[in-house]
C-alpha atoms as a PDB file:
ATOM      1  CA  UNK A   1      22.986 164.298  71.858  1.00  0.00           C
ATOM      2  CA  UNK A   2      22.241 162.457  74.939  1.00  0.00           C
ATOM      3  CA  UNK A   3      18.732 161.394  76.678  1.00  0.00           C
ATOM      4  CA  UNK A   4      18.944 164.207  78.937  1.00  0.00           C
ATOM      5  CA  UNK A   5      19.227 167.120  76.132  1.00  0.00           C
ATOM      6  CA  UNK A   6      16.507 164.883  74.206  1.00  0.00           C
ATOM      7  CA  UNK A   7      14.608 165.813  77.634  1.00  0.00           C
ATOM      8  CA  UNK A   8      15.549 169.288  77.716  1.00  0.00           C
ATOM      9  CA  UNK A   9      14.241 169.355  73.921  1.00  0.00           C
ATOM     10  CA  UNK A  10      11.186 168.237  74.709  1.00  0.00           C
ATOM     11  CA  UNK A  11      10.068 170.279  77.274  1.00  0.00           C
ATOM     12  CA  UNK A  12      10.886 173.615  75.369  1.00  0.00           C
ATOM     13  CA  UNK A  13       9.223 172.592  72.818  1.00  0.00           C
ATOM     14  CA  UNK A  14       6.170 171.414  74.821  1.00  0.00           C
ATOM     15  CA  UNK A  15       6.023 174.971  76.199  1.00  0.00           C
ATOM     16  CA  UNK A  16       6.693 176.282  72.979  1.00  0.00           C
ATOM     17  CA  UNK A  17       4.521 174.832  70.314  1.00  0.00           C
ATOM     18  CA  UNK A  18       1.669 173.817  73.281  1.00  0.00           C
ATOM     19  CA  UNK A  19       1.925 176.372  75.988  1.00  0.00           C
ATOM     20  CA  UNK A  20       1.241 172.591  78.186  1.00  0.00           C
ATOM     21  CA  UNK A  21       4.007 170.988  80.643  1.00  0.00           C
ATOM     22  CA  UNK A  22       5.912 167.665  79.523  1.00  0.00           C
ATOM     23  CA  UNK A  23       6.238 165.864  82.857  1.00  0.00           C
ATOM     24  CA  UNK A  24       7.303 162.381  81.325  1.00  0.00           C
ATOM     25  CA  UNK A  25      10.869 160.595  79.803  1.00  0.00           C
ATOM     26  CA  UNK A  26      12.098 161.200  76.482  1.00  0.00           C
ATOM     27  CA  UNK A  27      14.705 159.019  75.953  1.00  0.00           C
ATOM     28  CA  UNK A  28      16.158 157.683  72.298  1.00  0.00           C
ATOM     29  CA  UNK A  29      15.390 153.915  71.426  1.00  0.00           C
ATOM     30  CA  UNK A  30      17.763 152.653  68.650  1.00  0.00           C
ATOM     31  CA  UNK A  31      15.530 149.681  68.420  1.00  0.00           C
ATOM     32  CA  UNK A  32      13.327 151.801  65.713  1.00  0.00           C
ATOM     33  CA  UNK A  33      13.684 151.108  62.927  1.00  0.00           C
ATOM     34  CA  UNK A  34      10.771 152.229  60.048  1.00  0.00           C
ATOM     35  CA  UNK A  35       9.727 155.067  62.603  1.00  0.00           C
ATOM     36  CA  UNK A  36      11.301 158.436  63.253  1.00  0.00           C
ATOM     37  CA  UNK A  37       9.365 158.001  66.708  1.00  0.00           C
ATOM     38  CA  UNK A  38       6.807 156.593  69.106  1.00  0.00           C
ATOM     39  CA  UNK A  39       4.423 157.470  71.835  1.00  0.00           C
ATOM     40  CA  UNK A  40       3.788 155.111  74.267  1.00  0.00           C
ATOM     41  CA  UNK A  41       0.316 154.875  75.821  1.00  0.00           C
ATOM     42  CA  UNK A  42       1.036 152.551  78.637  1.00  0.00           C
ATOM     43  CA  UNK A  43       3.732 154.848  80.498  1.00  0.00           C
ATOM     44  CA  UNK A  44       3.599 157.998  78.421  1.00  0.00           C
ATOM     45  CA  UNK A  45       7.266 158.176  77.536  1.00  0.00           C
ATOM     46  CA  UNK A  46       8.281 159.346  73.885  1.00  0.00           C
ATOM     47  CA  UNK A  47      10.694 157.479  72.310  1.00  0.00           C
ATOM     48  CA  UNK A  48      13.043 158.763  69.394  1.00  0.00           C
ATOM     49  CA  UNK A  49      14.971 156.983  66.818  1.00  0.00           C
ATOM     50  CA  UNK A  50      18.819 158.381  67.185  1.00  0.00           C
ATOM     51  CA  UNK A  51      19.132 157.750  63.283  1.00  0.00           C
ATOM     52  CA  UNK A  52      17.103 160.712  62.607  1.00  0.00           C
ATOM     53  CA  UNK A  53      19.137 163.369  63.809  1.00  0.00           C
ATOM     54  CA  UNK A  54      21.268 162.583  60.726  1.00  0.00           C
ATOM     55  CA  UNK A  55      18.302 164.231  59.258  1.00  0.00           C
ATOM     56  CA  UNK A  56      19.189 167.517  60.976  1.00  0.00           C
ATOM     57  CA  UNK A  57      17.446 169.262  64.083  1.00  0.00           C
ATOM     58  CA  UNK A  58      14.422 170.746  61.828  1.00  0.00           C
ATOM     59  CA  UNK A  59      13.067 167.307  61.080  1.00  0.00           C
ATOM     60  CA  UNK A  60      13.598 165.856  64.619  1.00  0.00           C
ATOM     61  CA  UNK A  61      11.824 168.640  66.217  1.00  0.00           C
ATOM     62  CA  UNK A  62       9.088 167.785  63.720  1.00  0.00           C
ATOM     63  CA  UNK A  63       8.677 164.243  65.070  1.00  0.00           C
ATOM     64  CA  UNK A  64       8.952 165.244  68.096  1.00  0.00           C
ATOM     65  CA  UNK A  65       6.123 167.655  67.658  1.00  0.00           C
ATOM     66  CA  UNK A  66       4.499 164.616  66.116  1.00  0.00           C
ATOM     67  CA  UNK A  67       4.979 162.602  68.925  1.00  0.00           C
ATOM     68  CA  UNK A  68       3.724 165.629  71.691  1.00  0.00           C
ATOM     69  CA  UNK A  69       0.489 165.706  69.818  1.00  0.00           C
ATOM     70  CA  UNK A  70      -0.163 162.126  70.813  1.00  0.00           C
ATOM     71  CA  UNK A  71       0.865 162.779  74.159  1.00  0.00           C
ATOM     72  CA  UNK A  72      -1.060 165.907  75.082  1.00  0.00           C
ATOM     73  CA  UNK A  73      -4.161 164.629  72.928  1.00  0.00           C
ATOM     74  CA  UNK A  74      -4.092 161.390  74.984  1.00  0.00           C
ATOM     75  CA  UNK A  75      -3.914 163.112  78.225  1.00  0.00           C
ATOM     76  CA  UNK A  76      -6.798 165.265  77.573  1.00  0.00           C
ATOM     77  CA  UNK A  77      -9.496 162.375  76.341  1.00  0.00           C
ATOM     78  CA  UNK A  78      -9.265 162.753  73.043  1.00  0.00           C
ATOM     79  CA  UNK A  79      -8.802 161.702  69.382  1.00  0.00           C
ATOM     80  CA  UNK A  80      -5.074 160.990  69.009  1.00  0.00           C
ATOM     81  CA  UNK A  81      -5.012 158.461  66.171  1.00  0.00           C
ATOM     82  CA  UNK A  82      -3.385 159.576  63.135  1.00  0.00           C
ATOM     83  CA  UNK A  83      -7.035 158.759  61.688  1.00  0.00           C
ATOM     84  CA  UNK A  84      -8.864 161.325  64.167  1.00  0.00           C
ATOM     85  CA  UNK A  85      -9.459 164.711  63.236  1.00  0.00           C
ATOM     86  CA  UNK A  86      -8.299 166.303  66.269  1.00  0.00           C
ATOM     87  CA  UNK A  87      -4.640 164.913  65.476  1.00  0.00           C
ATOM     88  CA  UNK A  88      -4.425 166.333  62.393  1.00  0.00           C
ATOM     89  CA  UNK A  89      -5.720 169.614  63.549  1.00  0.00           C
ATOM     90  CA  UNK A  90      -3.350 169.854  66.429  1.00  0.00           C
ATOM     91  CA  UNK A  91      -0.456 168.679  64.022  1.00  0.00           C
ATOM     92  CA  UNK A  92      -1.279 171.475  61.435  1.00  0.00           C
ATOM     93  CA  UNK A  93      -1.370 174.015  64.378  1.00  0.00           C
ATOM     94  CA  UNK A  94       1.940 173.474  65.612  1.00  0.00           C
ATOM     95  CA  UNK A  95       3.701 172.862  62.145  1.00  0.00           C
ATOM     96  CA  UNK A  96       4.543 168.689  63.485  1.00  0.00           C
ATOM     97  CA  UNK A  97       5.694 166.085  60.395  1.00  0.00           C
ATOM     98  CA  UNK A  98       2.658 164.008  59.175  1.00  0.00           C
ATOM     99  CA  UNK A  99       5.933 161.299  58.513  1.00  0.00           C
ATOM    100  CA  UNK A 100       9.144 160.754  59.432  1.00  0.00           C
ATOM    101  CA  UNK A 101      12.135 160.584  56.222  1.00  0.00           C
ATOM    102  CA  UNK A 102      12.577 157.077  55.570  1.00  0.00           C
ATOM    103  CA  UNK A 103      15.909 155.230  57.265  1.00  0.00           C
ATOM    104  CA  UNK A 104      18.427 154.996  54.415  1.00  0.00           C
ATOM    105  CA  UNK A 105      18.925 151.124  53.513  1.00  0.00           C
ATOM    106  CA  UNK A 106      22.504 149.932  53.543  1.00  0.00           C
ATOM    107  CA  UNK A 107      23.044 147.996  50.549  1.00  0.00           C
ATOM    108  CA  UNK A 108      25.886 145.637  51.847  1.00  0.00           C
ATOM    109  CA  UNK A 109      26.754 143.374  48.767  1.00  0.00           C
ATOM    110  CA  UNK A 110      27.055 144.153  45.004  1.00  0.00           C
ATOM    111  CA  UNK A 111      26.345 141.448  42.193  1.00  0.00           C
ATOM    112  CA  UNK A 112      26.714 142.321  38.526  1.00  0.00           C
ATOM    113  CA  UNK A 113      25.974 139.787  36.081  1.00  0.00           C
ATOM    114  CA  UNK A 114      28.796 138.563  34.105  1.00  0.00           C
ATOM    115  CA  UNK A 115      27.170 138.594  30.773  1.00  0.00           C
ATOM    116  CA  UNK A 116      25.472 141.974  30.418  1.00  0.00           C
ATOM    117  CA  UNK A 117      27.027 143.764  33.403  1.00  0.00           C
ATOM    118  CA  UNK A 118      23.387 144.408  35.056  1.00  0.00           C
ATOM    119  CA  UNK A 119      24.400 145.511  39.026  1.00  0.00           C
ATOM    120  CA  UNK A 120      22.201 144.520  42.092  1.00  0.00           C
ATOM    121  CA  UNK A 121      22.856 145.355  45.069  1.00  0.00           C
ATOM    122  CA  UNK A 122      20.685 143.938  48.174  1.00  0.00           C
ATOM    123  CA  UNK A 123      21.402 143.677  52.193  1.00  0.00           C
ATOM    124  CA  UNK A 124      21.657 139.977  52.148  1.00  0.00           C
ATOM    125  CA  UNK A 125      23.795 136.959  50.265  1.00  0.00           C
ATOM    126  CA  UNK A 126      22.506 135.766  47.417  1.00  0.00           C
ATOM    127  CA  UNK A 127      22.690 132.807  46.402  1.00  0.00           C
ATOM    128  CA  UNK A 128      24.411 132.745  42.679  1.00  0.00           C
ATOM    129  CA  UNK A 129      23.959 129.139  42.204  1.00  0.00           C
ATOM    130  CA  UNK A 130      20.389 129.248  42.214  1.00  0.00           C
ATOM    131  CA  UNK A 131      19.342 132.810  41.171  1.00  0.00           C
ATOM    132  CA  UNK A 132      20.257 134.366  37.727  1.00  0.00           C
ATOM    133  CA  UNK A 133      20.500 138.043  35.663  1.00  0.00           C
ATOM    134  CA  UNK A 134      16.792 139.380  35.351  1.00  0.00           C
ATOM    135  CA  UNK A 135      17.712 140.258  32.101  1.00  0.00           C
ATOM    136  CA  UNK A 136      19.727 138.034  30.150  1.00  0.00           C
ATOM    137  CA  UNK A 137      19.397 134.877  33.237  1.00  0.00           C
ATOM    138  CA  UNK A 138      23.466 135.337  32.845  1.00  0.00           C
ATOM    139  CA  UNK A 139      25.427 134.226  36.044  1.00  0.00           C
ATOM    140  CA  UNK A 140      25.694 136.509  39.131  1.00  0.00           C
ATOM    141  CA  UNK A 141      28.914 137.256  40.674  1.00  0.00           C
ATOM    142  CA  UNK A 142      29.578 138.923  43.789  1.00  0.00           C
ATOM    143  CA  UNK A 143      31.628 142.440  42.861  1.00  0.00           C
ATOM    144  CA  UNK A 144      31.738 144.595  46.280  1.00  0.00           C
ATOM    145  CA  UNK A 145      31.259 144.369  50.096  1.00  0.00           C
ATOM    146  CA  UNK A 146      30.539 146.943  52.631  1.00  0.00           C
ATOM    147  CA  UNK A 147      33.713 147.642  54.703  1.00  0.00           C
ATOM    148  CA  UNK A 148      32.211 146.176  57.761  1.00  0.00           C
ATOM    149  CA  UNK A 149      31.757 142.963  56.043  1.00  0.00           C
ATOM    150  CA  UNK A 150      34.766 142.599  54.041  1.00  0.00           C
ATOM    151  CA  UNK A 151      36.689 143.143  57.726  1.00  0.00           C
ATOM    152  CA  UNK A 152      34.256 140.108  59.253  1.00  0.00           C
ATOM    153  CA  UNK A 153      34.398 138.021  56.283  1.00  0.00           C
ATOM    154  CA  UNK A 154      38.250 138.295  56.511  1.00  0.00           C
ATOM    155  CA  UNK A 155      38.463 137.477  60.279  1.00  0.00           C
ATOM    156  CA  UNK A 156      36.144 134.728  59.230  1.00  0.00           C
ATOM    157  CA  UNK A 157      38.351 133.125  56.742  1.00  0.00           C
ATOM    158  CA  UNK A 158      41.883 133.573  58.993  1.00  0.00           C
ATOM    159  CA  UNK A 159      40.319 131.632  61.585  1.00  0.00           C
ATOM    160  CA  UNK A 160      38.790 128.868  59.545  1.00  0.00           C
ATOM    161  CA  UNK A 161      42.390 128.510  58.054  1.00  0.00           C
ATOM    162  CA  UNK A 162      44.588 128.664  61.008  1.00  0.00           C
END
């Protein structure tokens, strides 16, 4: 989906859900990260977060509901905190998500310990020198890789060597 059908979105569903006009950008912003969305009070301009259309259309409409509450309650003077009670009214009305589905993590490296076979798996290195097994405090040894990083760790290594 591109920034233009984003904008295209947006508008139908500002006449839809509000019966108002949307006469701002929407745009996506990959920079998000922990939010589904944003509403910008300086410019007006709603920002969405690409990642959630992996959620499917339903849920991005609802943030984007989410977001059009801010916008219109903004505009017309008043409450449009998540704390003020004319939000949440307006946000019940129109059927918008109170919160956007969490970003899956990508767990990049696997560690099992070599005594009990206890796996972790976390998005940075770890250190197996200095950190142990929760368990049994066994050794930690590094079992997987994402295939991004096994391809970057391998370019790393051919060019060290050659």
């Amino acid at each position: 989906m591109t920034d233009e059908e984003l904008q295209a979105w947006v508008q139908a569903l500002s006449q839809t859900a509000f019966s108002m006009d949307f006469s701002h950008r929407a745009y996506f912003n990959a920079r998000l990260r922990t939010t589904g969305g944003r509403y910008r009070l300086a410019d007006h301009n709603i920002e969405i977060n690409p990642k959630m259309l992996g959620y499917g259309k339903e849920v991005v409409a609802g943030i984007i509901k989410h977001e059009l509450c801010h916008y219109h309650l903004h505009l017309a003077g008043l409450g449009y905190r998540h704390k003020d009670r004319d939000f949440k009214r307006l946000l019940a009305k129109v059927g918008g998500s109170r919160y956007a589905p969490a970003a899956p993590k990508q767990r990049k490296y696997h560690y099992q310990c070599t005594n009990c076979q206890q796996d972790y798996f976390r998005q940075r290195l770890v250190n197996t020198d200095k950190y142990v097994c929760s368990k049994c405090h066994g050794h930690l040894a590094l079992v997987g890789l994402a295939k991004k990083i096994k391809k970057r760790l391998a370019q790393s290594l051919t060019l060290c060597y050659n």
